[in-house]
PDB file of N, CA and C in Angstrom:
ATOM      1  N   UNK A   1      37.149  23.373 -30.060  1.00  0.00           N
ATOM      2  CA  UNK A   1      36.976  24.799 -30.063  1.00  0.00           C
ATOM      3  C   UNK A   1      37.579  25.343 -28.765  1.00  0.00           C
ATOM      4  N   UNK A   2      38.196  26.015 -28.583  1.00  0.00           N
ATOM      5  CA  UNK A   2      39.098  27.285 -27.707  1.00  0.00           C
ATOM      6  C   UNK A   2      37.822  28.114 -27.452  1.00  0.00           C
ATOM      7  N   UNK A   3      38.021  28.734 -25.839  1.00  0.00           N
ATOM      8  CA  UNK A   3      37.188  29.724 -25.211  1.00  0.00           C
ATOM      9  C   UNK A   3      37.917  30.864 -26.190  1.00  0.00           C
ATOM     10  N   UNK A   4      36.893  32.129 -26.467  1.00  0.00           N
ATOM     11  CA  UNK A   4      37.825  33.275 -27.246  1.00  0.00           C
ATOM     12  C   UNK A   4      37.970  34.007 -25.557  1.00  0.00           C
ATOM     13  N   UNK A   5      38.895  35.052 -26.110  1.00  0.00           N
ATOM     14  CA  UNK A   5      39.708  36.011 -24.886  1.00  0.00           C
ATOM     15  C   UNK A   5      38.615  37.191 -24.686  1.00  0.00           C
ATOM     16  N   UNK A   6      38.273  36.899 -23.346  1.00  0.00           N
ATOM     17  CA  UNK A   6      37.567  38.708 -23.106  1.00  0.00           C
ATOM     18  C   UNK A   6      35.463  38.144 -23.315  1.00  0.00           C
ATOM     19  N   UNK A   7      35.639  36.922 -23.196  1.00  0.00           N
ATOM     20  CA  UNK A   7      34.119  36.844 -23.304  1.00  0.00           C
ATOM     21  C   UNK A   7      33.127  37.218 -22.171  1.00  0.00           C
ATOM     22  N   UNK A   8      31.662  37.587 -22.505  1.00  0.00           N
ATOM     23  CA  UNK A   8      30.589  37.591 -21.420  1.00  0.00           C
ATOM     24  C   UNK A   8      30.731  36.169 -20.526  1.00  0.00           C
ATOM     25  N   UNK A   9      31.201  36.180 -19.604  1.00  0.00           N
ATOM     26  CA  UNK A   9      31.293  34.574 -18.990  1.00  0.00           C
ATOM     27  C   UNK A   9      29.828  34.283 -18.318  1.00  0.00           C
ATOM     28  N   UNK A  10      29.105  35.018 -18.405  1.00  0.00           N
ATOM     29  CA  UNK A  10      27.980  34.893 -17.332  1.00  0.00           C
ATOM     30  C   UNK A  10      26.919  34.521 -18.913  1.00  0.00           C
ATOM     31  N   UNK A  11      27.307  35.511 -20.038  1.00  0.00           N
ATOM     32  CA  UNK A  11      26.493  35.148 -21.007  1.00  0.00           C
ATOM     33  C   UNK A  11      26.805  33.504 -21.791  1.00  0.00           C
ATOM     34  N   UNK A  12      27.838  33.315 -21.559  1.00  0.00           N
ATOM     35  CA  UNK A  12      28.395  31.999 -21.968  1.00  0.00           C
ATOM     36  C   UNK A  12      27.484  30.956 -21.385  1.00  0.00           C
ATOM     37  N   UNK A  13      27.576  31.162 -19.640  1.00  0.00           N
ATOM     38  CA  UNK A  13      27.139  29.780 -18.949  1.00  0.00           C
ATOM     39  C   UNK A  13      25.639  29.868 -19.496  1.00  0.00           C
ATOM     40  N   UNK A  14      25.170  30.932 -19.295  1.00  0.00           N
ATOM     41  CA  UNK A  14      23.715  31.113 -19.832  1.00  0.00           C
ATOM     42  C   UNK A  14      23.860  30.037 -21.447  1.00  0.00           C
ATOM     43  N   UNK A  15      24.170  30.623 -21.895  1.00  0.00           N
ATOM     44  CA  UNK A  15      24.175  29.844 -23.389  1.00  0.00           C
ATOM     45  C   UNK A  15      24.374  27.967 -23.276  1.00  0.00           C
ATOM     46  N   UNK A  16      25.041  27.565 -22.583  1.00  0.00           N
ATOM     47  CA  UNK A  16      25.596  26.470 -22.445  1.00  0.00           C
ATOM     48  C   UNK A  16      24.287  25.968 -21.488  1.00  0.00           C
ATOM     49  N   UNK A  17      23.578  26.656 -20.780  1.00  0.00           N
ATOM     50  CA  UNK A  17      22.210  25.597 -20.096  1.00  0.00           C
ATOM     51  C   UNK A  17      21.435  25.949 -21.276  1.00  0.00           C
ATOM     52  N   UNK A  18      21.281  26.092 -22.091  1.00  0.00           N
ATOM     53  CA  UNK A  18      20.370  26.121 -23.656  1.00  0.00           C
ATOM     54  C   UNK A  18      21.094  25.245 -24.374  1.00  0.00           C
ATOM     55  N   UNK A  19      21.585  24.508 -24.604  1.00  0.00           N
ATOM     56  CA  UNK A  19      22.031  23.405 -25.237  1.00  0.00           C
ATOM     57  C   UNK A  19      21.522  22.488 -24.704  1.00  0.00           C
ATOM     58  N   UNK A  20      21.233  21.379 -25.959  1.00  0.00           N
ATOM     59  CA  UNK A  20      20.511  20.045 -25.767  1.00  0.00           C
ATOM     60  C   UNK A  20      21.483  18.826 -25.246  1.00  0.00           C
ATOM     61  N   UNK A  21      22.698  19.019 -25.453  1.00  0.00           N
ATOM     62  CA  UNK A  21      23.306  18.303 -24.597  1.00  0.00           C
ATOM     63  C   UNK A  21      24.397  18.360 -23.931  1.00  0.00           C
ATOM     64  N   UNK A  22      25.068  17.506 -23.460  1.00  0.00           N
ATOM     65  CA  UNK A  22      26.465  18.164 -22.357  1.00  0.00           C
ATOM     66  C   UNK A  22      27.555  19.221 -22.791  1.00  0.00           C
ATOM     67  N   UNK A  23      27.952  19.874 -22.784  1.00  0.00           N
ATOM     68  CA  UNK A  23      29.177  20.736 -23.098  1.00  0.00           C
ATOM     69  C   UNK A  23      30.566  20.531 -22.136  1.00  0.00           C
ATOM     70  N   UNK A  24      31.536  20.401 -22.590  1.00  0.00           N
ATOM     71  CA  UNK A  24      32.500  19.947 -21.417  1.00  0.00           C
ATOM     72  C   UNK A  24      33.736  21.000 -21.903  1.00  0.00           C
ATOM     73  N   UNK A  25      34.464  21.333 -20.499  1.00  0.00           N
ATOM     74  CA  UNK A  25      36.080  21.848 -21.168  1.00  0.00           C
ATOM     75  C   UNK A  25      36.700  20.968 -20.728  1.00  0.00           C
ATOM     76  N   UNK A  26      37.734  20.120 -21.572  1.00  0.00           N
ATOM     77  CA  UNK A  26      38.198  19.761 -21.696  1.00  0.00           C
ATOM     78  C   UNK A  26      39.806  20.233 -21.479  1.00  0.00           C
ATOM     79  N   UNK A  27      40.568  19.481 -20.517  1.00  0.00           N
ATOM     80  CA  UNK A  27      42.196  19.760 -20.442  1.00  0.00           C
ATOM     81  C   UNK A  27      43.214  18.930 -20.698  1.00  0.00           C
ATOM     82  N   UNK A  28      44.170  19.436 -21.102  1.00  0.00           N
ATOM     83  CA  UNK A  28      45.515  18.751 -22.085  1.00  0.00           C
ATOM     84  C   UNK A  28      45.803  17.641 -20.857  1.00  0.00           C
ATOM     85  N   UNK A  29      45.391  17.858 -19.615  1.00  0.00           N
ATOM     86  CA  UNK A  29      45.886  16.813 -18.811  1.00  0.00           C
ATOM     87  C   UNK A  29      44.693  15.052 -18.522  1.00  0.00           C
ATOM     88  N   UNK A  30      43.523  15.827 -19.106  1.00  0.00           N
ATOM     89  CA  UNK A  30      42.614  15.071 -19.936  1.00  0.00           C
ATOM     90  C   UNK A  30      41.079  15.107 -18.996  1.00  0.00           C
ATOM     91  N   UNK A  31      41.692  15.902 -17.987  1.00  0.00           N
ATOM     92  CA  UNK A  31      39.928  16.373 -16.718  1.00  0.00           C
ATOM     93  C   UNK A  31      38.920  17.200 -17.996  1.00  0.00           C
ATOM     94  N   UNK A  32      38.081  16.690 -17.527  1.00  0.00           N
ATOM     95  CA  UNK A  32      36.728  17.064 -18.487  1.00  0.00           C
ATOM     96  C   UNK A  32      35.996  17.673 -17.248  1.00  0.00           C
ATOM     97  N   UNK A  33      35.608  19.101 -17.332  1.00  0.00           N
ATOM     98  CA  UNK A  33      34.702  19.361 -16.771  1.00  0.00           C
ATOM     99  C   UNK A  33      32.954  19.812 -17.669  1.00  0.00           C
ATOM    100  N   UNK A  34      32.036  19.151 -16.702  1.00  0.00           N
ATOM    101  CA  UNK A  34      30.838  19.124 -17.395  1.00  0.00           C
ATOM    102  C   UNK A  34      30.020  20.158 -17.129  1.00  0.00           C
ATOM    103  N   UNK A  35      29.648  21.436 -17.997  1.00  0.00           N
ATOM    104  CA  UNK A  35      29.461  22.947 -18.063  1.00  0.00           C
ATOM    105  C   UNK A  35      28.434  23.097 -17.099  1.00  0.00           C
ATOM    106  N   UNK A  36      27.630  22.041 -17.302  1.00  0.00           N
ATOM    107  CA  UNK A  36      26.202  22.155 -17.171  1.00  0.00           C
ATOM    108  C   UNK A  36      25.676  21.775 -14.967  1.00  0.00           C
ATOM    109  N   UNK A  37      27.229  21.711 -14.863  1.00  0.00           N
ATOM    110  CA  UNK A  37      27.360  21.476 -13.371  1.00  0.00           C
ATOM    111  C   UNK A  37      27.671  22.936 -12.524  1.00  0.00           C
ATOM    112  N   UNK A  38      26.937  23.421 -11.996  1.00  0.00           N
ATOM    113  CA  UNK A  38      27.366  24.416 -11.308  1.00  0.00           C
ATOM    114  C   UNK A  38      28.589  24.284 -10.712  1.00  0.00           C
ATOM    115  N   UNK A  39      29.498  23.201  -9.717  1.00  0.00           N
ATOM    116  CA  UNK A  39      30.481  22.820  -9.239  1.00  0.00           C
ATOM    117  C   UNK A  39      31.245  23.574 -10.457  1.00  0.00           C
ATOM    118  N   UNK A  40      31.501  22.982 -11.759  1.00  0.00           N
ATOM    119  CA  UNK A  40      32.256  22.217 -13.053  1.00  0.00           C
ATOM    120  C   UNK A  40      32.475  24.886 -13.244  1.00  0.00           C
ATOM    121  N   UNK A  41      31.443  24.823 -13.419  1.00  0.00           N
ATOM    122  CA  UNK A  41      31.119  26.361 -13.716  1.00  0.00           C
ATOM    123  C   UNK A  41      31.851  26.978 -12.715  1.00  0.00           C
ATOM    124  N   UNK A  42      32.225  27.069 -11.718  1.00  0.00           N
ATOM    125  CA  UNK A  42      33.049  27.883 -10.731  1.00  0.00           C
ATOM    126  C   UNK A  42      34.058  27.466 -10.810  1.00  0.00           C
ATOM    127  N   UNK A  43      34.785  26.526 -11.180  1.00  0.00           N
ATOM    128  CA  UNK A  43      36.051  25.869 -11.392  1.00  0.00           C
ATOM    129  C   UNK A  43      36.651  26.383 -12.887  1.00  0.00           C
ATOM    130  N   UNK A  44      35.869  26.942 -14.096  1.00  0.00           N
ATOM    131  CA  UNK A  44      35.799  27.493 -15.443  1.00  0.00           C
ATOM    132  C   UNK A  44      36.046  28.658 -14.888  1.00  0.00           C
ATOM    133  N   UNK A  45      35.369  29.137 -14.214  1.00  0.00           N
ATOM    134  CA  UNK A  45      35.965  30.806 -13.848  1.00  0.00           C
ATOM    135  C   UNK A  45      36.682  31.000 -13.741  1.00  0.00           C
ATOM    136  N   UNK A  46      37.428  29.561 -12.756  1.00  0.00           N
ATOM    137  CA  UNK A  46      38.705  30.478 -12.044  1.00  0.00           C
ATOM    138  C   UNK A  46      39.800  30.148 -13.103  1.00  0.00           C
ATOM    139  N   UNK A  47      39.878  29.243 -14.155  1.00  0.00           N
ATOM    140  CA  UNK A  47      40.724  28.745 -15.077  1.00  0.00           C
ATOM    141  C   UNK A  47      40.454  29.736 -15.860  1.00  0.00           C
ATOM    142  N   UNK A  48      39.491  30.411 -16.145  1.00  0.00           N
ATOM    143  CA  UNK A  48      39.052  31.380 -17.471  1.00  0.00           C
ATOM    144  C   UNK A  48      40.208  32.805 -16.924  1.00  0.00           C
ATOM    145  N   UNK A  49      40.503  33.012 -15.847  1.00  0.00           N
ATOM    146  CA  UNK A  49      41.425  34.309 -15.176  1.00  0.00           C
ATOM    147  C   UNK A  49      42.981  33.882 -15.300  1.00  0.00           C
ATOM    148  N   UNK A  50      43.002  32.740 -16.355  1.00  0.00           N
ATOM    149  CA  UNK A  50      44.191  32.102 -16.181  1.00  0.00           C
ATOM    150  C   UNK A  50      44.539  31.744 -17.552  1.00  0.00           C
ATOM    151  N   UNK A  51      44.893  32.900 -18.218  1.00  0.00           N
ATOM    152  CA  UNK A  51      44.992  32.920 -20.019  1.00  0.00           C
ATOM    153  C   UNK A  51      45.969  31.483 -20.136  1.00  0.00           C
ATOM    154  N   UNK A  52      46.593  30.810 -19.642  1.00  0.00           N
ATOM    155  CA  UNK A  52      47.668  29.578 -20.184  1.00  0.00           C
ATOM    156  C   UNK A  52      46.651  28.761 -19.843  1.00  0.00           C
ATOM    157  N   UNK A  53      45.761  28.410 -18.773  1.00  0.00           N
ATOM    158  CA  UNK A  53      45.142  27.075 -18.122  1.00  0.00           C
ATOM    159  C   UNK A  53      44.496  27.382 -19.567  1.00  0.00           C
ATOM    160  N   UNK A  54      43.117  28.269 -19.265  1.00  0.00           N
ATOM    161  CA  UNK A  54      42.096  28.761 -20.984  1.00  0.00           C
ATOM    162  C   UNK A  54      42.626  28.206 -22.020  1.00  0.00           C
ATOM    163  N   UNK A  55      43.778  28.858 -22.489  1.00  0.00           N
ATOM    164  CA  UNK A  55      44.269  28.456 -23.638  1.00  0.00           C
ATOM    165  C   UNK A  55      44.458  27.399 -23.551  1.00  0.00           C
ATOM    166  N   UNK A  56      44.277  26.406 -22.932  1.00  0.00           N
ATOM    167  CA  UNK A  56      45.000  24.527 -23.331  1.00  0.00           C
ATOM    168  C   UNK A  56      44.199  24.209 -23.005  1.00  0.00           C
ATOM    169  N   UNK A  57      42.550  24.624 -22.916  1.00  0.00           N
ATOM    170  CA  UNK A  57      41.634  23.472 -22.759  1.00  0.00           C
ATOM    171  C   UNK A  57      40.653  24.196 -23.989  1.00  0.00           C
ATOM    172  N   UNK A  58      39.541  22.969 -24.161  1.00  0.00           N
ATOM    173  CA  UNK A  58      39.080  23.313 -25.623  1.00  0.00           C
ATOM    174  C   UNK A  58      37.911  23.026 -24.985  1.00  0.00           C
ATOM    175  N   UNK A  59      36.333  22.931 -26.004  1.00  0.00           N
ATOM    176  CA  UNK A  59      35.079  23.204 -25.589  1.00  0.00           C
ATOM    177  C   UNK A  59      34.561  21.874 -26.463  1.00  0.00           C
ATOM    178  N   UNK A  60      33.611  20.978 -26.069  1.00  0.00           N
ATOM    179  CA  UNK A  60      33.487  19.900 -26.517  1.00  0.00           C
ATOM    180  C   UNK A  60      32.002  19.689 -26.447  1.00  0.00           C
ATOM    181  N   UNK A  61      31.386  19.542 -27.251  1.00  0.00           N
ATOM    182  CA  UNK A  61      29.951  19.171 -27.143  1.00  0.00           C
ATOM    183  C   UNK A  61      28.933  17.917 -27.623  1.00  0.00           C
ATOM    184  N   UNK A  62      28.337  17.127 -26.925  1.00  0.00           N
ATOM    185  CA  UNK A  62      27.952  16.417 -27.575  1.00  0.00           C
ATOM    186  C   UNK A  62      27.282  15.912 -28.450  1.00  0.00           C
ATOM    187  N   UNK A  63      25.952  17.510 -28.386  1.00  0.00           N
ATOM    188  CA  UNK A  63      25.255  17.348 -29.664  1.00  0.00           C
ATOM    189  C   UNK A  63      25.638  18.557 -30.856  1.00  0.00           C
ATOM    190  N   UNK A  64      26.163  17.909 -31.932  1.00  0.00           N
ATOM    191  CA  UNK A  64      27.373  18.938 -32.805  1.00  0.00           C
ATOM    192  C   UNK A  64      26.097  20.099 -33.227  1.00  0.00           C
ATOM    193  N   UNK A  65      24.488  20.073 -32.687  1.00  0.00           N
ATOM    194  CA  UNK A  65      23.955  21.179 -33.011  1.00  0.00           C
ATOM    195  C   UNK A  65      24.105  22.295 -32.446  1.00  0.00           C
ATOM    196  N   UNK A  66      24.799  21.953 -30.834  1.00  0.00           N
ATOM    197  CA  UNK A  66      25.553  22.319 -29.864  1.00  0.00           C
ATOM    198  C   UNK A  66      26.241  23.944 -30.119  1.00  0.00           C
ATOM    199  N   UNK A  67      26.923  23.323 -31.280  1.00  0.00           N
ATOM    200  CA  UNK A  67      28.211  24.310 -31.214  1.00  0.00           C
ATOM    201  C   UNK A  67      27.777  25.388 -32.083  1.00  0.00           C
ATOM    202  N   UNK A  68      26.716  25.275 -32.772  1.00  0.00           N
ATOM    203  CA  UNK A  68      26.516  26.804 -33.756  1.00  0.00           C
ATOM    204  C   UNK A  68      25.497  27.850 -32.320  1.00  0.00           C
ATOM    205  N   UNK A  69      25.426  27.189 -31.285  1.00  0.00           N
ATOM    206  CA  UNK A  69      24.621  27.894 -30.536  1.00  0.00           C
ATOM    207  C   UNK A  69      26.276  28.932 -29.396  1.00  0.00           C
ATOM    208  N   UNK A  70      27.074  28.513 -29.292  1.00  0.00           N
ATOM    209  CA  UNK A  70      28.306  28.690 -28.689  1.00  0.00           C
ATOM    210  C   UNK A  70      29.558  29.128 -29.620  1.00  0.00           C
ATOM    211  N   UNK A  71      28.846  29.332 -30.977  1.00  0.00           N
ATOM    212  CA  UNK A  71      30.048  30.124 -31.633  1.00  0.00           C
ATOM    213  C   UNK A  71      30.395  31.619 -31.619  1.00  0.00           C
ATOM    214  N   UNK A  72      29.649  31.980 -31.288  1.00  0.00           N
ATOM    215  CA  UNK A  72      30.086  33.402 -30.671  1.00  0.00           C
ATOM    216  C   UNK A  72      31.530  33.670 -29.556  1.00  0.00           C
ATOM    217  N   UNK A  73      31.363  32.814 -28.757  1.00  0.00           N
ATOM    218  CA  UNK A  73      32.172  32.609 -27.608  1.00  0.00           C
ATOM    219  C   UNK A  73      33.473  31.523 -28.124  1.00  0.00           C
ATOM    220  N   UNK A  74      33.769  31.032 -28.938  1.00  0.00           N
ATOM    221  CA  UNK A  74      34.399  30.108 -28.924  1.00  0.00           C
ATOM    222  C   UNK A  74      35.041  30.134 -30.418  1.00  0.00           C
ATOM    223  N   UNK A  75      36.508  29.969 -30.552  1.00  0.00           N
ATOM    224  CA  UNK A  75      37.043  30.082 -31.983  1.00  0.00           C
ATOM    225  C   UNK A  75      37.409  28.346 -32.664  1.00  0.00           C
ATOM    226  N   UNK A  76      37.874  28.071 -33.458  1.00  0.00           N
ATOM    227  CA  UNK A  76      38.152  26.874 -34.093  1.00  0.00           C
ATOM    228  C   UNK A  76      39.338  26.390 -33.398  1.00  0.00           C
ATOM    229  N   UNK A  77      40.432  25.574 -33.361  1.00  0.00           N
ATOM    230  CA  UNK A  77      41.394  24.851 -32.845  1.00  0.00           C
ATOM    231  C   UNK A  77      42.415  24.566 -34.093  1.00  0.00           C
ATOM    232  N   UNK A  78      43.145  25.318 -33.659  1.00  0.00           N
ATOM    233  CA  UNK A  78      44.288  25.015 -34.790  1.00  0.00           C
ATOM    234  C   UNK A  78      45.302  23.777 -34.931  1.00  0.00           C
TER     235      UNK A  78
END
């Protein structure tokens, strides 16, 4: 799943510490950052102001109950 364009980012991270398990973004160069890390979360910001970095990393979760809680924010992967 792809971050969508123009989201609440503050409502996002919120959403992502309500998940039962890790959430990661994931990049084409293969760094996984883990959501649920404040570090990992300030490093998402600054990639989220950066529509090409955003666009080439995807949203990965480990418990797939995960993702109906984060579909608001997040589109499918083509």
């Amino acid at each position: 799943m792809k971050i969508k364009e123009g989201i609440d980012i503050t409502a996002f991270l919120d959403t992502v510490k309500e998940c039962k398990g890790s959430v990661y973004f994931k990049t084409i160069e293969g760094d996984q950052l883990n959501l649920k890390s404040l570090l990992s979360q300030y490093i998402l910001i600054s990639i989220i102001d950066n529509a090409e970095l955003a666009g080439n990393g995807v949203i990965d979760c480990s418990q797939k109950e995960d993702f109906s809680l984060l579909k608001e924010f997040v589109i499918p992967c083509q």
